[in-house]
C-alpha atoms as a PDB file:
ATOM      1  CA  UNK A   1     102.898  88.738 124.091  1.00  0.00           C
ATOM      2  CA  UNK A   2     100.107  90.548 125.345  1.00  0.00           C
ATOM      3  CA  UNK A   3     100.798  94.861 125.949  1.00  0.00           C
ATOM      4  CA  UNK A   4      98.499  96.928 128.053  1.00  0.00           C
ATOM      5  CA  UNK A   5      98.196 100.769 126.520  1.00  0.00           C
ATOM      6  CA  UNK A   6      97.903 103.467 128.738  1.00  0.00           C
ATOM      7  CA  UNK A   7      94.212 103.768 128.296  1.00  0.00           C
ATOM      8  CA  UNK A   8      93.840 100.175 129.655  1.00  0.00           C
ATOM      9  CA  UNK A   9      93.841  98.394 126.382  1.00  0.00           C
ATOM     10  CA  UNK A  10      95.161  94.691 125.785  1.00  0.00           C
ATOM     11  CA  UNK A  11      96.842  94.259 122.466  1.00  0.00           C
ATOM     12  CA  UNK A  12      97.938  90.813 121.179  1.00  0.00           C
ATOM     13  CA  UNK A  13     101.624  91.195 119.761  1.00  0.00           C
ATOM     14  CA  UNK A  14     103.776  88.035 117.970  1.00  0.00           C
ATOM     15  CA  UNK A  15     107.369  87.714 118.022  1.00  0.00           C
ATOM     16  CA  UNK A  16     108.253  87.620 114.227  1.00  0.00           C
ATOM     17  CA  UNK A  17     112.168  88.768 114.745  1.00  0.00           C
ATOM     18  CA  UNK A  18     114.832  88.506 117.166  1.00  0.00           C
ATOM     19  CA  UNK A  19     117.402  90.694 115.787  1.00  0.00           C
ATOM     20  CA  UNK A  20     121.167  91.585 117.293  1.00  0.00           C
ATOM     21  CA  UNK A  21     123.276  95.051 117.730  1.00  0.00           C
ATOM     22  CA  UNK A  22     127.131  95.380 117.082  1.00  0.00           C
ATOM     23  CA  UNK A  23     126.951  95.534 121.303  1.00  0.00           C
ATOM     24  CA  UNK A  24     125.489  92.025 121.315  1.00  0.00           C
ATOM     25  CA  UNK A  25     122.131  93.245 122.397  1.00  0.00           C
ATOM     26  CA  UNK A  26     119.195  91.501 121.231  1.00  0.00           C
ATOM     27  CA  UNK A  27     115.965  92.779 120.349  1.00  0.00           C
ATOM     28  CA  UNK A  28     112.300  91.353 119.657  1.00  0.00           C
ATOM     29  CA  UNK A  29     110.369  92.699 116.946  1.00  0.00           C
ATOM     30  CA  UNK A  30     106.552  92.087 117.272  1.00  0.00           C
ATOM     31  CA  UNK A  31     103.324  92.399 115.385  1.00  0.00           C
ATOM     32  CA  UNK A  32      99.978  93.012 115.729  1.00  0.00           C
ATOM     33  CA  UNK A  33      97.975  91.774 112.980  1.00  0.00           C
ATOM     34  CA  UNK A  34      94.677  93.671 114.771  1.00  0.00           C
ATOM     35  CA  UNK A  35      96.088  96.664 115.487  1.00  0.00           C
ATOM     36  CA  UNK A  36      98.310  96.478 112.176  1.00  0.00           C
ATOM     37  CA  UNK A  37     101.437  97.831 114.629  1.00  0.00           C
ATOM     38  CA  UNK A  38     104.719  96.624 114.951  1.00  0.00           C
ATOM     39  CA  UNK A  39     106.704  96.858 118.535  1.00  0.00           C
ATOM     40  CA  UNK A  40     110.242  96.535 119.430  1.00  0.00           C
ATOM     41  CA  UNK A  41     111.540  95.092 122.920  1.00  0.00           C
ATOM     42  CA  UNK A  42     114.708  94.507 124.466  1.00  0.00           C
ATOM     43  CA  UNK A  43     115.625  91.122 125.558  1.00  0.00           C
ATOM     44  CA  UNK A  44     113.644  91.548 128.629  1.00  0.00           C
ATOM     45  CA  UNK A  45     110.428  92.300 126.893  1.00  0.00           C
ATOM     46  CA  UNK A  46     110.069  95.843 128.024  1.00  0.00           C
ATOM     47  CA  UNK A  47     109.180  98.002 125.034  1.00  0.00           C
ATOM     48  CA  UNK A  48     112.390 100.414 124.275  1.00  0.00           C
ATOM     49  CA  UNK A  49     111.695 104.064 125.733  1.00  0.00           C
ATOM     50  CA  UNK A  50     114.395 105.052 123.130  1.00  0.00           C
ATOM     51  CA  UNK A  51     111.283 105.920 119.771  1.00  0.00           C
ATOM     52  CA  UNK A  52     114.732 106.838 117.563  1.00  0.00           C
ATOM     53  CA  UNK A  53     116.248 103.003 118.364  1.00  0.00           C
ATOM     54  CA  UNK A  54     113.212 101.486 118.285  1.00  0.00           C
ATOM     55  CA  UNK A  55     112.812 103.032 114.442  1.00  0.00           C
ATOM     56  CA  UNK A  56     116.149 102.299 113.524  1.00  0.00           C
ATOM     57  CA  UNK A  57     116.014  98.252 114.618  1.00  0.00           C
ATOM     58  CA  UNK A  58     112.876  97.710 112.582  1.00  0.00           C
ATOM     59  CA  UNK A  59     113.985  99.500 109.752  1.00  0.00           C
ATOM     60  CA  UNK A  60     116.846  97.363 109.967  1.00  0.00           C
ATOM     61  CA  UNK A  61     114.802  94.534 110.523  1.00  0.00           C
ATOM     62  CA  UNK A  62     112.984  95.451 107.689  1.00  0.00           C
ATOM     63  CA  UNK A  63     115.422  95.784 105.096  1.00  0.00           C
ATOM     64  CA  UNK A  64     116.743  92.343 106.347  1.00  0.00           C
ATOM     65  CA  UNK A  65     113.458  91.081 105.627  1.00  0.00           C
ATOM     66  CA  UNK A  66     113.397  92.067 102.059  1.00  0.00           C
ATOM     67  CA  UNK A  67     117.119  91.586 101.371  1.00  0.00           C
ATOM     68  CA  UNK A  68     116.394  87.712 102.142  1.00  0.00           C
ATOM     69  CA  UNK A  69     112.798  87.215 100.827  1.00  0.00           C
ATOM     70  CA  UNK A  70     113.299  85.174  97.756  1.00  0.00           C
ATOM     71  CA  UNK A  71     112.793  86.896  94.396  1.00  0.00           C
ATOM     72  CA  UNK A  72     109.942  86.838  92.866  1.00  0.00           C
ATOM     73  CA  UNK A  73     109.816  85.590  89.150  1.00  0.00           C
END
């Protein structure tokens, strides 16, 4: 997915998590390994307006990440 910034920028973005709320809404979580940035997207692919929500789904996302990353020996 490719985002344009407000100063006319094109960043490069991968989907690396499609994750769900308790309302059945799904968002995208998405990286850029250039910028070192991730993004989160509603099911649409419009970045959320909502900074709070956006923080709280990939901090979610996050901690599901390490809860299911195998353990290290």
């Amino acid at each position: 997915m490719v985002i344009e910034t407000t100063d006319g920028r094109k960043l490069e973005f991968e989907v690396i998590g499609v994750v769900e709320d308790d309302e059945h809404n799904s968002f995208a979580i998405a990286y850029s390994e250039a910028e070192d940035e991730f993004v989160v997207t509603d099911a649409n692919g419009s970045l959320l307006s909502d900074t709070d929500l956006a923080q709280e789904i990939l901090d979610d996302f996050r901690d599901l990440a390490e809860e299911s990353a195998p353990e290290e020996s």
